[in-house]
C-alpha atoms as a PDB file:
ATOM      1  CA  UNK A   1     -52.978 -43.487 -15.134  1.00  0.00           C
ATOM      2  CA  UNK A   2     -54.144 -42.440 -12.108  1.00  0.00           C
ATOM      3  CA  UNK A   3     -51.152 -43.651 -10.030  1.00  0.00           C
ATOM      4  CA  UNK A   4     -48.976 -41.523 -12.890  1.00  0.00           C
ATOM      5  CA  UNK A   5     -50.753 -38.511 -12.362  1.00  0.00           C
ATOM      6  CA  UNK A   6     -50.712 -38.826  -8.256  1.00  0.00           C
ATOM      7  CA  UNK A   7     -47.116 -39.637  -8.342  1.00  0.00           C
ATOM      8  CA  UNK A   8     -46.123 -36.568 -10.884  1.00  0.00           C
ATOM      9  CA  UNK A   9     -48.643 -34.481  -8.409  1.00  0.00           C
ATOM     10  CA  UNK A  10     -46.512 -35.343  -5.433  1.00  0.00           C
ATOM     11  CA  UNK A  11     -43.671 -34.512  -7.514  1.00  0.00           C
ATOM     12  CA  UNK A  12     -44.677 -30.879  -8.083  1.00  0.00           C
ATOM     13  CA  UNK A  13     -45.694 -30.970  -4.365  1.00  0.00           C
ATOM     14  CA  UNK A  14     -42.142 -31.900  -2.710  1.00  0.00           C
ATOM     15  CA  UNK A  15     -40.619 -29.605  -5.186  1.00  0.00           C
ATOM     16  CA  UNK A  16     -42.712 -26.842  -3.970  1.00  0.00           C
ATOM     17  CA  UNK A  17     -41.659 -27.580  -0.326  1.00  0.00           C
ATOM     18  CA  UNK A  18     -38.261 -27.496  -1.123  1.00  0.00           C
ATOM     19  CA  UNK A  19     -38.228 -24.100  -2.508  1.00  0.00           C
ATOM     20  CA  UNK A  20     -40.281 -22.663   0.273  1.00  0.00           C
ATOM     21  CA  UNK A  21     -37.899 -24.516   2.589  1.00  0.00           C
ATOM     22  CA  UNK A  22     -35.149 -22.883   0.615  1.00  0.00           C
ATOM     23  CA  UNK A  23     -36.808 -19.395   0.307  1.00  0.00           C
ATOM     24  CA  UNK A  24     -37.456 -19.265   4.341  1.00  0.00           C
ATOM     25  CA  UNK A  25     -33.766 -20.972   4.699  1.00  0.00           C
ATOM     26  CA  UNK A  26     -32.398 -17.383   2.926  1.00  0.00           C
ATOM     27  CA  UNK A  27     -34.954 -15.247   5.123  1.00  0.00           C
ATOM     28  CA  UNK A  28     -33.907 -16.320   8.363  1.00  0.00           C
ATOM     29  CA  UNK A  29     -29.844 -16.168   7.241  1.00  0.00           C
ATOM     30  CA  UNK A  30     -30.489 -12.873   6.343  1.00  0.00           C
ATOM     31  CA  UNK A  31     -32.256 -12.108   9.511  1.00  0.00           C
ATOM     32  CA  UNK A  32     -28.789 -13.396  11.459  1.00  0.00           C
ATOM     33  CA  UNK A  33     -26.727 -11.519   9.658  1.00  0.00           C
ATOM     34  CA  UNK A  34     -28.579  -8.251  10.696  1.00  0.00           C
ATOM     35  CA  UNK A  35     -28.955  -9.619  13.725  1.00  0.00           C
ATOM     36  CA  UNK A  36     -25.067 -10.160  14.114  1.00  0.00           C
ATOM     37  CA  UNK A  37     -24.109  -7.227  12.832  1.00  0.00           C
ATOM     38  CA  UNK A  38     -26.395  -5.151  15.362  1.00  0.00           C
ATOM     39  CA  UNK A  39     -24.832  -7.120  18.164  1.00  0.00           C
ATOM     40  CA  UNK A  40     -21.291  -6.308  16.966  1.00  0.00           C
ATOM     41  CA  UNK A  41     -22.153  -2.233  16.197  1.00  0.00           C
ATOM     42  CA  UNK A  42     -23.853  -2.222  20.082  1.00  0.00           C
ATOM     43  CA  UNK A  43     -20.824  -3.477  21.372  1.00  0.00           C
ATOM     44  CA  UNK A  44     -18.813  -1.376  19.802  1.00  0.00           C
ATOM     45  CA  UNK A  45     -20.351   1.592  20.337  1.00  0.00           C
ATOM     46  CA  UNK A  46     -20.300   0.598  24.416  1.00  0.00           C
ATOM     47  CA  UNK A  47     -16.296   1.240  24.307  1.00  0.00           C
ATOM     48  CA  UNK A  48     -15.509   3.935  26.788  1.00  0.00           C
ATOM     49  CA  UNK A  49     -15.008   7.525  24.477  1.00  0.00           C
ATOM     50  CA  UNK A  50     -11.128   7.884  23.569  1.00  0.00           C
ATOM     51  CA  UNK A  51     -10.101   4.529  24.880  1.00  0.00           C
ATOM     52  CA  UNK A  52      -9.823   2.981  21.733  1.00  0.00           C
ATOM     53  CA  UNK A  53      -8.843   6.576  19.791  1.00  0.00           C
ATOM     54  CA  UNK A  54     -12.126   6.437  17.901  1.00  0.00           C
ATOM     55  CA  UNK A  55     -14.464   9.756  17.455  1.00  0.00           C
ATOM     56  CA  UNK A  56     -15.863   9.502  20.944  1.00  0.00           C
ATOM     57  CA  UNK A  57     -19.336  10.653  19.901  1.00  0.00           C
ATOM     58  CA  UNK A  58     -20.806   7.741  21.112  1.00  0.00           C
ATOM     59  CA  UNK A  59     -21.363   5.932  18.056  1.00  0.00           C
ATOM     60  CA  UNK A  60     -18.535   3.483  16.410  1.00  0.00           C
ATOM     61  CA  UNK A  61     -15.705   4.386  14.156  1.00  0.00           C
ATOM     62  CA  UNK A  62     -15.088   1.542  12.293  1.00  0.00           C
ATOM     63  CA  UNK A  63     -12.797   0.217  12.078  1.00  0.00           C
ATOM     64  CA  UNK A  64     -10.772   1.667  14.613  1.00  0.00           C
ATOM     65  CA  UNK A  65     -13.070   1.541  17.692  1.00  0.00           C
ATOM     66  CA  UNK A  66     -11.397  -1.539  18.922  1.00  0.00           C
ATOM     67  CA  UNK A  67      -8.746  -2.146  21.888  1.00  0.00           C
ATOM     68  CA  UNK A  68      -5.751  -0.948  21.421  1.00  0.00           C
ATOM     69  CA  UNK A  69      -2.642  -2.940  20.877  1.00  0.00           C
ATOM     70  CA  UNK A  70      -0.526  -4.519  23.608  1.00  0.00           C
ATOM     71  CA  UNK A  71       2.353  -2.830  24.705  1.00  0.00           C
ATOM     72  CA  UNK A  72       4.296  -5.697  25.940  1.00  0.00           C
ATOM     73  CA  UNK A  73       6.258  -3.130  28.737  1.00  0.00           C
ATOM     74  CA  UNK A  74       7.002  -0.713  26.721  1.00  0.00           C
ATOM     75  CA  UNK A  75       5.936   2.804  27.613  1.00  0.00           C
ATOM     76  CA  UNK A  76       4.820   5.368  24.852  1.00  0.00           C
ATOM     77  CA  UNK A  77       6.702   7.369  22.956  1.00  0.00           C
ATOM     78  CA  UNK A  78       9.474   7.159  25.648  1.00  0.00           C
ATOM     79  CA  UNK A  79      12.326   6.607  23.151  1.00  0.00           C
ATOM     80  CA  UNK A  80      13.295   9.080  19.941  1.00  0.00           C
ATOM     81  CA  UNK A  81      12.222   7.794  16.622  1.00  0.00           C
ATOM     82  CA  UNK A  82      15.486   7.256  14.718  1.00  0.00           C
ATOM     83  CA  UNK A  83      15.080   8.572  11.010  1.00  0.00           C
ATOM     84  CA  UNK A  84      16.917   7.883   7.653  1.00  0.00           C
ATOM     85  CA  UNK A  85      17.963  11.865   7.055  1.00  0.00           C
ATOM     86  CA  UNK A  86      20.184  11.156   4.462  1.00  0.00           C
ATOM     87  CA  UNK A  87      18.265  13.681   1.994  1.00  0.00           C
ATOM     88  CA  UNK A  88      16.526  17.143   2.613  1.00  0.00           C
ATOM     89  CA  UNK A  89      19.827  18.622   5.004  1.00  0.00           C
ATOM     90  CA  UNK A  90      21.295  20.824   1.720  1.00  0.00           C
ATOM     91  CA  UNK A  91      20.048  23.086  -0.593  1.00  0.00           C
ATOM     92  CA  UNK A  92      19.172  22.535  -3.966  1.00  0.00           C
ATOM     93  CA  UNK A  93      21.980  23.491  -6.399  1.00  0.00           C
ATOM     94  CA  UNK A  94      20.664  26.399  -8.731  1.00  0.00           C
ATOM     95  CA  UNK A  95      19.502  24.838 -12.470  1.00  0.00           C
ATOM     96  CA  UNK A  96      22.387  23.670 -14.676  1.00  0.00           C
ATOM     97  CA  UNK A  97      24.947  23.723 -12.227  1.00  0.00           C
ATOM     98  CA  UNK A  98      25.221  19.741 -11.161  1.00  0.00           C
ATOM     99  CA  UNK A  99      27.206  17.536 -13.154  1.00  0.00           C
ATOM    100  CA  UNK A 100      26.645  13.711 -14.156  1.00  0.00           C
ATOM    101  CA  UNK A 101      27.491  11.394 -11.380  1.00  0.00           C
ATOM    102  CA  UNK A 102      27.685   7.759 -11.929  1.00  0.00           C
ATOM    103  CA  UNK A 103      25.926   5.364  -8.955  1.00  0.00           C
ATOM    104  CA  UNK A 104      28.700   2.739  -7.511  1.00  0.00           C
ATOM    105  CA  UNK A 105      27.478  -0.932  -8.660  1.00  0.00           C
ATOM    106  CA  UNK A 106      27.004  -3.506  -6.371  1.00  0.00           C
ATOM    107  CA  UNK A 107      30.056  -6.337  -5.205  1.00  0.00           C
ATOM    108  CA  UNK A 108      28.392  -9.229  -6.794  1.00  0.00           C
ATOM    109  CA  UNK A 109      24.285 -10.230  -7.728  1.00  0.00           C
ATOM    110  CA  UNK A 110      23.953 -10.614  -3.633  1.00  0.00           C
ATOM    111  CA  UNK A 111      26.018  -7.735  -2.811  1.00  0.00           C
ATOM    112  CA  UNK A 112      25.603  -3.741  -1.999  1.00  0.00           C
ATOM    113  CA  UNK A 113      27.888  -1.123  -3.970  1.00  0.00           C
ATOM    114  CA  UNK A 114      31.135  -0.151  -1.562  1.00  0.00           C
ATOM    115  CA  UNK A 115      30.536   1.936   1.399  1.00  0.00           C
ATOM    116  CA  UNK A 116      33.221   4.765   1.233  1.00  0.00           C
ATOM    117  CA  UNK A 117      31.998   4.646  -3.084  1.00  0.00           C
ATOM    118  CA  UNK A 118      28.601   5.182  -2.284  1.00  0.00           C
ATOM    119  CA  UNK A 119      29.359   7.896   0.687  1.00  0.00           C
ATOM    120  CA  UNK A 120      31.180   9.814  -2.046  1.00  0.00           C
ATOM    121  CA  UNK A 121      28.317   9.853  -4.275  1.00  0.00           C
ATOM    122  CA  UNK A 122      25.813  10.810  -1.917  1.00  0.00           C
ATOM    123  CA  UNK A 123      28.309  13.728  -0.655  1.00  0.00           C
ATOM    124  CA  UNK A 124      28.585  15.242  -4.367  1.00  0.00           C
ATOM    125  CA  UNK A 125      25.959  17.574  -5.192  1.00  0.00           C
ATOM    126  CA  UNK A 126      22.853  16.269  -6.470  1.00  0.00           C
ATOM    127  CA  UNK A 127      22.494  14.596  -9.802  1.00  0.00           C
ATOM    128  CA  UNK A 128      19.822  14.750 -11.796  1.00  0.00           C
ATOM    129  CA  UNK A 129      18.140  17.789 -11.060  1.00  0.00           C
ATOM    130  CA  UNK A 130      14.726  16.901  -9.822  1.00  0.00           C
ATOM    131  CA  UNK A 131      11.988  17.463 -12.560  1.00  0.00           C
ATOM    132  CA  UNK A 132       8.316  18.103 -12.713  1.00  0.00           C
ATOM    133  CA  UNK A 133       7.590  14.577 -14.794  1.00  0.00           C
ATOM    134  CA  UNK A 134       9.607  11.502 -14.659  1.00  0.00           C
ATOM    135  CA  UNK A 135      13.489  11.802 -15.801  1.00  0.00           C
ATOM    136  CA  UNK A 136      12.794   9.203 -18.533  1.00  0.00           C
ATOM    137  CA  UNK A 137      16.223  10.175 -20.198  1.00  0.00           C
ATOM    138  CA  UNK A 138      18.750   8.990 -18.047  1.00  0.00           C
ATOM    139  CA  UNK A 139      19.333   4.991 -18.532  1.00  0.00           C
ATOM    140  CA  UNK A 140      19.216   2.963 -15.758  1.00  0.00           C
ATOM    141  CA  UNK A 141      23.105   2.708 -14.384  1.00  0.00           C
ATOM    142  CA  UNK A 142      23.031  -0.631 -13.617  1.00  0.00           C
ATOM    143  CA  UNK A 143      21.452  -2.183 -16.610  1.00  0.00           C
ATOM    144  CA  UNK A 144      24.281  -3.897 -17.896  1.00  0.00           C
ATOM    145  CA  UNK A 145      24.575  -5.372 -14.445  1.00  0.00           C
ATOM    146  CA  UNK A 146      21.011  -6.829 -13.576  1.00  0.00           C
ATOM    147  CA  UNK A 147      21.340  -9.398 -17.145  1.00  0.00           C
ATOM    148  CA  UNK A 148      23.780 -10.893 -15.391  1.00  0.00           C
ATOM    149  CA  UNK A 149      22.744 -11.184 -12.361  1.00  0.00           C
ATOM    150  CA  UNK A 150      19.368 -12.514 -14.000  1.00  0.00           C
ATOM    151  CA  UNK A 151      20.693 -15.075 -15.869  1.00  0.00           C
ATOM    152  CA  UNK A 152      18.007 -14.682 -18.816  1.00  0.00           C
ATOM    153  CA  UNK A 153      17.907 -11.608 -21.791  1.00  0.00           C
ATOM    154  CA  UNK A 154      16.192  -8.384 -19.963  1.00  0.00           C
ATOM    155  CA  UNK A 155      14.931  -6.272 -23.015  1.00  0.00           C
ATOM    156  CA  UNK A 156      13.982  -3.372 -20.643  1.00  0.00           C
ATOM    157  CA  UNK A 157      15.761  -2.660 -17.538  1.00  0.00           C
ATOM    158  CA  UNK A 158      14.140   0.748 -16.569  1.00  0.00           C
ATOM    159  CA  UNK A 159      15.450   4.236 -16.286  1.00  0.00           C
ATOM    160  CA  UNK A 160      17.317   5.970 -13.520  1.00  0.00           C
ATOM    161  CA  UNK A 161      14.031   7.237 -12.369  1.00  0.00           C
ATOM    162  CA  UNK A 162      11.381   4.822 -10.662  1.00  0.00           C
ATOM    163  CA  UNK A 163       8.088   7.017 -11.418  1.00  0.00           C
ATOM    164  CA  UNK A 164       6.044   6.060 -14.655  1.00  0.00           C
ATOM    165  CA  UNK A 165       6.433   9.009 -17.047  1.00  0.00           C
ATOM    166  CA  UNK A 166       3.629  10.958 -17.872  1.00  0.00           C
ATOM    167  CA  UNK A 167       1.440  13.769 -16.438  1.00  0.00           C
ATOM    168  CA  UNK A 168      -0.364  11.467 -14.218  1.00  0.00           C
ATOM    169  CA  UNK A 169       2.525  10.591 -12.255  1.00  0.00           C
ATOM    170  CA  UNK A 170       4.359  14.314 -11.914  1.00  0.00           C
ATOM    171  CA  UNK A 171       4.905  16.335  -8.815  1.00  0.00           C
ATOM    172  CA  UNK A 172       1.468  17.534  -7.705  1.00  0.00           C
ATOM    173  CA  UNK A 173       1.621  21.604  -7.364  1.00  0.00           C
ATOM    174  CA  UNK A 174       5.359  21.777  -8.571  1.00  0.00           C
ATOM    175  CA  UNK A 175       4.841  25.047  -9.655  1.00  0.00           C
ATOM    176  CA  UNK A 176       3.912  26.267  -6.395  1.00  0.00           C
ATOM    177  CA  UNK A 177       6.070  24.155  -4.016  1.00  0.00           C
ATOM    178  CA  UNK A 178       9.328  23.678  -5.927  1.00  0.00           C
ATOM    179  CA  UNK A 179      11.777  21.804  -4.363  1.00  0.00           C
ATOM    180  CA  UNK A 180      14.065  23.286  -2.018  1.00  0.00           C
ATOM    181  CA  UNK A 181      16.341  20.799  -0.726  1.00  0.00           C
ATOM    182  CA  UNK A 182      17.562  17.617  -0.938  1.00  0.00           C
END
């Protein structure tokens, strides 16, 4: 009995070792961590002010207080941005005054609608009129296309519009800043 109760009391011993060994295993990991992290918010906070375009208070701005990226020869801003300005040139036809337009369809499942089609349609006034809430209304034009294109039975194929309808995803401030020009 003896040799039972010394062996089941050496038992409860090594387990009790292993869980201190354990607990002090978790102390000294977290310890690291805050250790690393210190190191890494010192050496951040070393960058020269404005070098890396963070707050230049002294103190890191994480996560942009890093080096900034290689320019690889280029100089900045030494060339004019070139911008897609294919909308907000005209101004807004008054309410009720634009007339249903129908969007030129692509040239095949791979293809893009015809260039002088699609130059025509962006030239005619604009149609819809913009609205507060999503145009839910208007069917998507090329729903009898995408099936096709799919190859399996599309129950839903959208509307002309791509917000979600609904208050949540209107205009913010429409009232104040209505729309102008397109």
């Amino acid at each position: 009995m003896n040799n039972i109760h010394k062996y089941g009391s050496d038992t409860k011993r090594w387990r009790l070792q292993t869980s201190t060994q354990k607990r002090n295993a978790f102390q000294l990991t977290d310890v690291l961590t805050s250790l690393a992290v210190a190191v890494a918010l010192s050496l951040c906070s070393q960058s020269p002010a404005g070098a890396a375009g963070g707050g230049g208070g002294g103190g890191p701005n994480i996560p942009t207080d890093l080096s900034p990226s290689p320019l690889f020869g280029a100089t900045q801003f030494s060339q004019q941005m070139l911008r897609f300005e294919e909308f907000g040139l005209q101004p807004l036809p008054a309410p009720g005054t634009a007339t249903a337009k129908t969007l030129p369809t692509p040239n095949g499942c791979d293809g893009r609608p015809n260039i002088s089609a699609m130059d025509t349609f962006l030239s005619d006034p604009l149609w819809p009129e913009p609205t507060e809430q999503s145009n839910v209304n208007s069917a998507n034009p090329w729903a009898s296309f995408i099936q096709p294109c799919v190859g399996l039975p599309v129950s839903f194929t959208g509307v002309l519009e791509g917000r979600a309808p609904g208050t949540s995803f209107a205009h913010q401030r429409w009232g104040e800043f209505p729309p102008q020009r397109w």
